[in-house]
N, C-alpha and C. Protein backbone atom coordinates (compact mmCIF):
# COMPACT_ATOMS: atom_id res chain seq x y z
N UNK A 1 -8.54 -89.54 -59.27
CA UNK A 1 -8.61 -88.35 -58.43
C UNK A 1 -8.72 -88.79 -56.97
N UNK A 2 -7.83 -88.04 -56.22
CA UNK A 2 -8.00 -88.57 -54.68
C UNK A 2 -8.85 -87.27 -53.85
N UNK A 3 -9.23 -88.12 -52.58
CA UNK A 3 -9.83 -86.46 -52.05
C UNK A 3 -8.83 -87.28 -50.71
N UNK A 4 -8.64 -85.71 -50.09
CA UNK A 4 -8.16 -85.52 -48.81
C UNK A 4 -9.47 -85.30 -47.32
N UNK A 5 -9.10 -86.00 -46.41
CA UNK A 5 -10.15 -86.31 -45.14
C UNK A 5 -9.91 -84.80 -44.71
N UNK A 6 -10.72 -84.27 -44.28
CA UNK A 6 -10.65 -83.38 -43.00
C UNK A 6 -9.42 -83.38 -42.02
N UNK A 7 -9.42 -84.84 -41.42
CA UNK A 7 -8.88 -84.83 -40.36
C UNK A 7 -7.33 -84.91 -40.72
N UNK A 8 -6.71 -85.22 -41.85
CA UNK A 8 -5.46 -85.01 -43.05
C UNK A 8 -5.10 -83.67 -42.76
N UNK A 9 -6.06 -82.68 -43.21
CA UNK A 9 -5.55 -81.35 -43.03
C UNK A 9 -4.81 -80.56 -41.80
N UNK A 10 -3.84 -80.30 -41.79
CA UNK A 10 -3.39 -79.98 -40.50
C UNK A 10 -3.57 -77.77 -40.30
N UNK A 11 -3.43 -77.64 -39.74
CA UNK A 11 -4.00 -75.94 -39.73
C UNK A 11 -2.52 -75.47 -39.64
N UNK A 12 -2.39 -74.25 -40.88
CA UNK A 12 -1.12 -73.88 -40.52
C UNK A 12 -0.69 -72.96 -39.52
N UNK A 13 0.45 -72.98 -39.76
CA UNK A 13 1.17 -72.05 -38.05
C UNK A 13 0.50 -70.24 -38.23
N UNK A 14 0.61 -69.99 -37.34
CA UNK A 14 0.05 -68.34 -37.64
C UNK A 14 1.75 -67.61 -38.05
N UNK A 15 1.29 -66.92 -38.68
CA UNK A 15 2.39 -65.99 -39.34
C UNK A 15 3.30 -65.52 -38.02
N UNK A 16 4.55 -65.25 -38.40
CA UNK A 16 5.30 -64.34 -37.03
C UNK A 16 4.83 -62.98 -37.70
N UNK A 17 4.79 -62.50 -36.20
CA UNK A 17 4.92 -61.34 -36.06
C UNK A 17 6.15 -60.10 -36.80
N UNK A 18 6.18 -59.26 -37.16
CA UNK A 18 6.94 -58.44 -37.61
C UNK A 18 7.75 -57.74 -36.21
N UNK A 19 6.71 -57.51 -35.94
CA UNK A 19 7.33 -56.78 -34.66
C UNK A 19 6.53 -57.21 -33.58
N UNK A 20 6.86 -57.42 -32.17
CA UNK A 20 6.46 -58.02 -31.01
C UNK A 20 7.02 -57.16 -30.38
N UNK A 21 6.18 -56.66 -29.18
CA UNK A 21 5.78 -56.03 -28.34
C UNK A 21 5.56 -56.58 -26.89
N UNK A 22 6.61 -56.88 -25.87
CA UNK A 22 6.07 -57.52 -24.87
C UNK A 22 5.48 -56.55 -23.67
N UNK A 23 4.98 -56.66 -23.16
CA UNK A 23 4.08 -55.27 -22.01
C UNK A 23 4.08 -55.91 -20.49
N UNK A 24 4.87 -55.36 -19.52
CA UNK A 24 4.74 -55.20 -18.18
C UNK A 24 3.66 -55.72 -18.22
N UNK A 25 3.40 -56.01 -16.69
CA UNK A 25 2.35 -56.73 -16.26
C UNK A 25 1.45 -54.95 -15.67
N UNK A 26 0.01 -55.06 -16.68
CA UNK A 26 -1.43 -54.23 -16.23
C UNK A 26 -2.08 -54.39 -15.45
N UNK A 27 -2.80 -53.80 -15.09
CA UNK A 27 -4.14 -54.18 -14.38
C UNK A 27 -5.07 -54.06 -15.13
N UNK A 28 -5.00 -54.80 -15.83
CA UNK A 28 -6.11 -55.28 -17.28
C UNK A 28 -5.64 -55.35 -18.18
N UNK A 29 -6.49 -56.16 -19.52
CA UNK A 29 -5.64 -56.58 -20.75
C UNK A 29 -5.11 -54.77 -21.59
N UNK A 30 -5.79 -54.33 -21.89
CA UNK A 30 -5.58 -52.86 -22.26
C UNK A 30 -4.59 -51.75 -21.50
N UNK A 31 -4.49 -51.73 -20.00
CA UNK A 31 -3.83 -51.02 -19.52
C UNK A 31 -4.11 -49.87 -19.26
N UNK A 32 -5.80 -49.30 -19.76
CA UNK A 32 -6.46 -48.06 -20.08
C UNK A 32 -7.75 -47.97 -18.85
N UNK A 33 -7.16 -48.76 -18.27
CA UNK A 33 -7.94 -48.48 -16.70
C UNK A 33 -8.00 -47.74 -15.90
N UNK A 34 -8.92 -47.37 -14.69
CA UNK A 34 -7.93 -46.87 -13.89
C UNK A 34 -8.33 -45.05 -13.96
N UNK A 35 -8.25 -44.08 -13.16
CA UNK A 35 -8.44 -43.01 -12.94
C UNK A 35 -7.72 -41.97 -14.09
N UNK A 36 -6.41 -42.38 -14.43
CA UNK A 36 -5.41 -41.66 -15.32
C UNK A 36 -5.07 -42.47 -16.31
N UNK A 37 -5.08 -42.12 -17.56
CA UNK A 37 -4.83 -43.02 -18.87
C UNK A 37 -3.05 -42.60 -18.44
N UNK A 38 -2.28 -43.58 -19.12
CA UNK A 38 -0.98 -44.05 -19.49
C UNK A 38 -0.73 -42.89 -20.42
N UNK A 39 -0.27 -42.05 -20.78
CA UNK A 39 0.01 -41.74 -22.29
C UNK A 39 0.71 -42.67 -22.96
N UNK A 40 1.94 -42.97 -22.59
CA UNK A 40 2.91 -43.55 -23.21
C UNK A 40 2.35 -45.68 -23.83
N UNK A 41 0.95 -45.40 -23.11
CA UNK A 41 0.01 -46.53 -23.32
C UNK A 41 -0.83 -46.45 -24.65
N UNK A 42 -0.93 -45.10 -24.95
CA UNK A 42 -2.01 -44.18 -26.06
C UNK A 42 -0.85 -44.04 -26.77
N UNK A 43 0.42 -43.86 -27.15
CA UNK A 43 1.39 -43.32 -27.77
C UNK A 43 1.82 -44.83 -28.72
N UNK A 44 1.92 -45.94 -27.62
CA UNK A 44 2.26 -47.32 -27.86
C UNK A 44 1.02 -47.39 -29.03
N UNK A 45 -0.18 -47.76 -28.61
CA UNK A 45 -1.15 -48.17 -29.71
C UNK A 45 -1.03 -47.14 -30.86
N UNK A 46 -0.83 -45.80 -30.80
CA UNK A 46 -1.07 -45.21 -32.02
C UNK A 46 0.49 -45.76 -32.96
N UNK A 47 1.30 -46.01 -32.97
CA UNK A 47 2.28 -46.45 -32.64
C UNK A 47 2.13 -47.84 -33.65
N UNK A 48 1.72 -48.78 -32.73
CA UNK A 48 1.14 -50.32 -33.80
C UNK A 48 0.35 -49.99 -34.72
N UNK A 49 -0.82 -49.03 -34.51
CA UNK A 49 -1.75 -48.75 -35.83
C UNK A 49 -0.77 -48.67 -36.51
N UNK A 50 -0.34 -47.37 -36.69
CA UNK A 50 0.43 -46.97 -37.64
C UNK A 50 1.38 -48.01 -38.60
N UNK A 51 2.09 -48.57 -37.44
CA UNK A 51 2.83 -49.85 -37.88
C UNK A 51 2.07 -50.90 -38.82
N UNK A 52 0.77 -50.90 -38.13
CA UNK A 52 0.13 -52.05 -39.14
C UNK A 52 -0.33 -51.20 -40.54
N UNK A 53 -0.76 -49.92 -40.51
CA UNK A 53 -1.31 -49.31 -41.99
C UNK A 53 -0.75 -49.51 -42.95
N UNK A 54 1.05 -49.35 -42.65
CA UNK A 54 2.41 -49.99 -43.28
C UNK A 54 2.29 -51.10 -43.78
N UNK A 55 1.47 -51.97 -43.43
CA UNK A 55 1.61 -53.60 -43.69
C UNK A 55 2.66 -54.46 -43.06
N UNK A 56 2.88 -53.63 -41.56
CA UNK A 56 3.87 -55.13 -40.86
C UNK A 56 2.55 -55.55 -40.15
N UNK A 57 3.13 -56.60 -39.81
CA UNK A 57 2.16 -57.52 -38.71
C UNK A 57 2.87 -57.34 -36.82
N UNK A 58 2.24 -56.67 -36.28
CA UNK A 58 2.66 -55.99 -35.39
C UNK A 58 1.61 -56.77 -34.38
N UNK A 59 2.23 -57.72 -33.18
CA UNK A 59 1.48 -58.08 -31.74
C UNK A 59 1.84 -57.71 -30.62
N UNK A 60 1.28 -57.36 -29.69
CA UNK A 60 1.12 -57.11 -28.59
C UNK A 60 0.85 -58.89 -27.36
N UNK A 61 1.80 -58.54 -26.44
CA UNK A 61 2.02 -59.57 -25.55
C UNK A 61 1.47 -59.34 -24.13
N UNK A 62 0.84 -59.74 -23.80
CA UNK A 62 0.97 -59.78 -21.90
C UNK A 62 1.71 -60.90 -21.18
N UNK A 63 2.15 -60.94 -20.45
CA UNK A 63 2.49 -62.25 -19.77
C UNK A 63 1.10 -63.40 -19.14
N UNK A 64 0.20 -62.58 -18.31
CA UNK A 64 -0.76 -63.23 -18.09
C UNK A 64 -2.11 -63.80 -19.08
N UNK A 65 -2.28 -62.99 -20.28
CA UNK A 65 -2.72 -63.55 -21.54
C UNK A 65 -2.03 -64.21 -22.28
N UNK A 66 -1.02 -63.93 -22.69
CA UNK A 66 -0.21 -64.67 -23.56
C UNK A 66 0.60 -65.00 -22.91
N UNK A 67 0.99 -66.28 -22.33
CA UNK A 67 2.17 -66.55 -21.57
C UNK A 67 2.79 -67.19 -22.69
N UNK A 68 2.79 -67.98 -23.62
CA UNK A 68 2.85 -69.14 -24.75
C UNK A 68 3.82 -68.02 -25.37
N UNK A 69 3.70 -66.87 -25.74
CA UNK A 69 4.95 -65.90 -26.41
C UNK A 69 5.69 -65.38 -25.28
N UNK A 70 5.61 -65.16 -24.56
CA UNK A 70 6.80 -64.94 -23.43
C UNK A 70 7.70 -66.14 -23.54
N UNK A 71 7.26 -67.53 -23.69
CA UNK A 71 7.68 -68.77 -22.88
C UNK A 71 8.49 -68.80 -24.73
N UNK A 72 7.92 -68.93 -25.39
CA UNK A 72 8.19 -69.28 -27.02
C UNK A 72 9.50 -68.19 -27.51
N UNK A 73 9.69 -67.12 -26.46
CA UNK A 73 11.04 -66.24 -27.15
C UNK A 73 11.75 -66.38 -25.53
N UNK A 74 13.29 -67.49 -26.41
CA UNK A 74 14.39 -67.42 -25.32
C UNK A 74 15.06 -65.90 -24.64
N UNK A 75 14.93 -65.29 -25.33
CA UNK A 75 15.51 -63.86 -25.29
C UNK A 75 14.63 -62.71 -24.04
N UNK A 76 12.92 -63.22 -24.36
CA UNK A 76 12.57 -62.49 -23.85
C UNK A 76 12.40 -63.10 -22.22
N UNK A 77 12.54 -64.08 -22.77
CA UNK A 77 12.86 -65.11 -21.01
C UNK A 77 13.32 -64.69 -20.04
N UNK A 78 14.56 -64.43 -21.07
CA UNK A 78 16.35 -64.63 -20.13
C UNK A 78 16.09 -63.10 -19.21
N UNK A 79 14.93 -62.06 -19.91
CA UNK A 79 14.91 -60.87 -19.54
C UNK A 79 14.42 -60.92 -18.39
N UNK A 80 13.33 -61.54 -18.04
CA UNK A 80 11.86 -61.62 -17.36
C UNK A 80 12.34 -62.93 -16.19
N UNK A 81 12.49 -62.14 -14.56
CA UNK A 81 13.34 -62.63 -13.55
C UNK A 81 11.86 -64.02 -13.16
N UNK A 82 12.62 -65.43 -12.65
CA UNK A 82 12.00 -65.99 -12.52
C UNK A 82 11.08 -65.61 -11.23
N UNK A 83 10.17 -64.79 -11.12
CA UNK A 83 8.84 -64.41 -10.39
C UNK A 83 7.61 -63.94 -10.41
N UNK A 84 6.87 -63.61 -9.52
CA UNK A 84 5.40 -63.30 -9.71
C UNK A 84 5.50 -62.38 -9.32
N UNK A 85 6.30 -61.18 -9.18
CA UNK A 85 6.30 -60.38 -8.70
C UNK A 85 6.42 -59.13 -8.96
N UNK A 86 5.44 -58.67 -9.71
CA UNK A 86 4.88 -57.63 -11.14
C UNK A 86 5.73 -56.32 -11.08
N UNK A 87 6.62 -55.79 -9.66
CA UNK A 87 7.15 -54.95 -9.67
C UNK A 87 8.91 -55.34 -10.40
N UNK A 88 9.04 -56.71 -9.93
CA UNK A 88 10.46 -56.88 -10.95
C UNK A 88 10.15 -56.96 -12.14
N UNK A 89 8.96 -57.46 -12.45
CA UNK A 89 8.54 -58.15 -14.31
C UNK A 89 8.92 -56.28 -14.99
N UNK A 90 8.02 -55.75 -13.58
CA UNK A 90 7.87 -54.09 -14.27
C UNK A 90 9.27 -53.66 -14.84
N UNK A 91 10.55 -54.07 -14.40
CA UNK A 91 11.61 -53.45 -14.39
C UNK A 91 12.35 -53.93 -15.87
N UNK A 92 11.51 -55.42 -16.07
CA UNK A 92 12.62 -55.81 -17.06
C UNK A 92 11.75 -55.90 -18.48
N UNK A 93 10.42 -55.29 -18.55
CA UNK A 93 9.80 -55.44 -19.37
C UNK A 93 9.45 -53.52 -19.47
N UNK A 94 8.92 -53.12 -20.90
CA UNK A 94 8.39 -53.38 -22.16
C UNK A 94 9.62 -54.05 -22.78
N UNK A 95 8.94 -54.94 -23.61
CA UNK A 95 10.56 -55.42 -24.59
C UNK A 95 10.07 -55.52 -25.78
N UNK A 96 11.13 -55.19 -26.89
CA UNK A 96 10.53 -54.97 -28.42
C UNK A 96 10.95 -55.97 -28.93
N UNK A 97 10.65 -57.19 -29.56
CA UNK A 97 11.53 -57.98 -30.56
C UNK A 97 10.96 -57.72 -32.41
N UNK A 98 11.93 -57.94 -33.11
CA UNK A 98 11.90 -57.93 -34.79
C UNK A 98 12.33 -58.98 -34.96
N UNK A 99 11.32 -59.82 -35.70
CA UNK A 99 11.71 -60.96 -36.52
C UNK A 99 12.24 -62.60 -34.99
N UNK A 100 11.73 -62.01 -33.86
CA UNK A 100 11.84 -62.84 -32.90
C UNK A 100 13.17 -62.19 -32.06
N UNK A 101 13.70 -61.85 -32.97
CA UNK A 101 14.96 -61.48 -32.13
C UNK A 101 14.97 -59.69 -31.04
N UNK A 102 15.05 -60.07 -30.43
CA UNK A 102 15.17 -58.86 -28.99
C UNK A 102 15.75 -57.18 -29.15
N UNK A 103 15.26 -56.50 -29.38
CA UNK A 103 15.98 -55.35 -30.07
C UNK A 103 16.00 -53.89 -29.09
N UNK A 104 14.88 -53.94 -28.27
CA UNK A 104 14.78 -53.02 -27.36
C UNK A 104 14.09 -53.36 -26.16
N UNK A 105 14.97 -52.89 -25.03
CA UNK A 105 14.34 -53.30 -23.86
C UNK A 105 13.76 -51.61 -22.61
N UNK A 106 13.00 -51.56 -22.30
CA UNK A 106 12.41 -50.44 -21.42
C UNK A 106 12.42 -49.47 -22.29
């Protein structure tokens, strides 16, 4: 009988997403800041619930939290103009991908 070390074990990859969700740049991680709620911010989350009750696996992206999935989908790249400049990001983002691949944009 053999045993395996700890340090052997490698951690597996996290599941993809079903559906990915990339989000304009907020003024906060939520987007629910601020004097006036978003609807279409409240519409989005009821939206993923729902999606997840289904049993997809449904994430949500920021650029400034999650940069690692912005950078990790070529597609959503090619969308997202090389700047810091939250009013162009605004233009080319929300973006929807399925299965990684890019399916809806604004």
């Amino acid at each position: 009988m053999s045993t395996i070390s700890r340090l052997d074990v490698r951690p597996a990859a996290p599941a993809q997403a079903d559906v990915a969700l990339y989000d304009p740049p907020m003024c906060c991680p939520s987007g629910l800041c601020g004097p006036a709620l978003d609807q279409t911010l409240l519409d989005t989350n009821d939206l993923v619930l729902a999606l997840k009750e289904r049993g997809l696996r449904v994430e949500r992206y920021q650029l400034m939290s999650h940069p690692q999935a912005f950078t990790g989908n070529a597609e959503v790249m090619r969308l997202c103009p090389l700047t810091t400049s939250r009013e162009l990001l605004r233009t080319a983002l929300p973006a929807t991908a399925m299965a990684s691949a890019v399916t809806a944009v604004r």
